[in-house]
Protein backbone atom coordinates (compact mmCIF):
# COMPACT_ATOMS: atom_id res chain seq x y z
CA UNK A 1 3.08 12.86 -14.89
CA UNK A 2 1.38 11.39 -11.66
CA UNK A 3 2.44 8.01 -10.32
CA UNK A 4 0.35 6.24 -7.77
CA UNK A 5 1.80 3.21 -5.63
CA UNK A 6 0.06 1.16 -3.17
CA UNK A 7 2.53 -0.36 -0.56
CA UNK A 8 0.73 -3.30 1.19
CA UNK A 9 1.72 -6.17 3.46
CA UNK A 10 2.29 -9.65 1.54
CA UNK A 11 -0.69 -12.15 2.77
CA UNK A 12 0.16 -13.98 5.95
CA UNK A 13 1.86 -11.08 6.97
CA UNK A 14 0.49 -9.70 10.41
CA UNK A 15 -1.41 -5.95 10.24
CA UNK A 16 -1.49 -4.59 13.70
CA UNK A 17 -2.79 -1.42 12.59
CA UNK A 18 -5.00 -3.46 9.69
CA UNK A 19 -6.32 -5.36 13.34
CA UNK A 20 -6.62 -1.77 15.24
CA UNK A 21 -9.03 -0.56 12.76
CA UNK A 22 -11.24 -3.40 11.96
CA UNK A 23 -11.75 -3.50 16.17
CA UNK A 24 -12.47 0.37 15.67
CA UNK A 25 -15.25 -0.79 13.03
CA UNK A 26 -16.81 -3.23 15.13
CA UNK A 27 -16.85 -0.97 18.48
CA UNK A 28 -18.66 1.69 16.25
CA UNK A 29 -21.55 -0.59 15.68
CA UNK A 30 -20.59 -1.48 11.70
CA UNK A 31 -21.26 -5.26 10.82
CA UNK A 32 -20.42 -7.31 7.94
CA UNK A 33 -16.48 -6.06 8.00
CA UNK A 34 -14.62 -9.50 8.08
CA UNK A 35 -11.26 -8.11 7.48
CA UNK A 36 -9.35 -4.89 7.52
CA UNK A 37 -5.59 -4.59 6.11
CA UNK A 38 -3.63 -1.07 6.26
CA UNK A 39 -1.29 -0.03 3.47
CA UNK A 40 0.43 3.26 2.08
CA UNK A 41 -0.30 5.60 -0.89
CA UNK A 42 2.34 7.49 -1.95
CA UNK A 43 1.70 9.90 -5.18
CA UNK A 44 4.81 10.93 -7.07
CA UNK A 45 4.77 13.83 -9.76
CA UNK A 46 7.60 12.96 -12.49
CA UNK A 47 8.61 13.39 -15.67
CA UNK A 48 7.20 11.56 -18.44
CA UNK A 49 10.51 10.07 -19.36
CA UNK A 50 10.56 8.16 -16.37
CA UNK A 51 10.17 4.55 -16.67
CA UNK A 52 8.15 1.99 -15.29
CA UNK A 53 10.78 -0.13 -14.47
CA UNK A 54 12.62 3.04 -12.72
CA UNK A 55 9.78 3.76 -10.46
CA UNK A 56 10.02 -0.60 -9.77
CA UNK A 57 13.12 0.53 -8.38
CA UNK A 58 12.53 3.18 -6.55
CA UNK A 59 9.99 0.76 -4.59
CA UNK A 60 12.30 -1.59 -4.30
CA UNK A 61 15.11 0.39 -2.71
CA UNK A 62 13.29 2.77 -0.83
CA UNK A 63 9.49 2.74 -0.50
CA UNK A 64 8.42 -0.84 0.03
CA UNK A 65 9.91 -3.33 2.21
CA UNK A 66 9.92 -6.23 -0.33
CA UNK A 67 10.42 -8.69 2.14
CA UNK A 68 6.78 -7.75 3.81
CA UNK A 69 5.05 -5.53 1.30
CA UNK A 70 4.04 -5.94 -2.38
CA UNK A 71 3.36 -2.48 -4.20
CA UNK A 72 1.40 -1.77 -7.36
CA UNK A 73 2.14 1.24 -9.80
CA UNK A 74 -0.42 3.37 -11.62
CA UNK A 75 -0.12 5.96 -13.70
CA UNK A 76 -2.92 8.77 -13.40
């Protein structure tokens, strides 16, 4: 079984590389971009015994910084 998770920044967290792109927009001519924030995907194959609340704490240990980032699980 495939497992998404999205590893993003909590709001009112600065994105330096979320603020590196959205200048990277703008110098390539794009308008109408009025904010950019950068996360992670990481895909995870395992086995359908595997719990939602295990993979929660997998993220929490290991994958997410839970004291800047949120992350969000999806099964595919």
């Amino acid at each position: 079984m495939n497992i998404r998770v999205f590893v993003t920044l909590k709001n009112g967290v600065l994105d330096p590389q979320g603020r590196a792109i959205h200048h990277a927009i703008e110098n390539l001519g794009f308008e109408g971009v009025n904010d950019v924030r950068a996360g992670r995907l990481i895909e995870l194959d395992v086995d359908p015994a595997v719990t939602d609340e295990q993979i929660a704490e997998i993220c929490t240990k290991l994958l997410a910084n839970m004291v800047i980032e949120n992350f969000e699980i999806q099964r595919v």
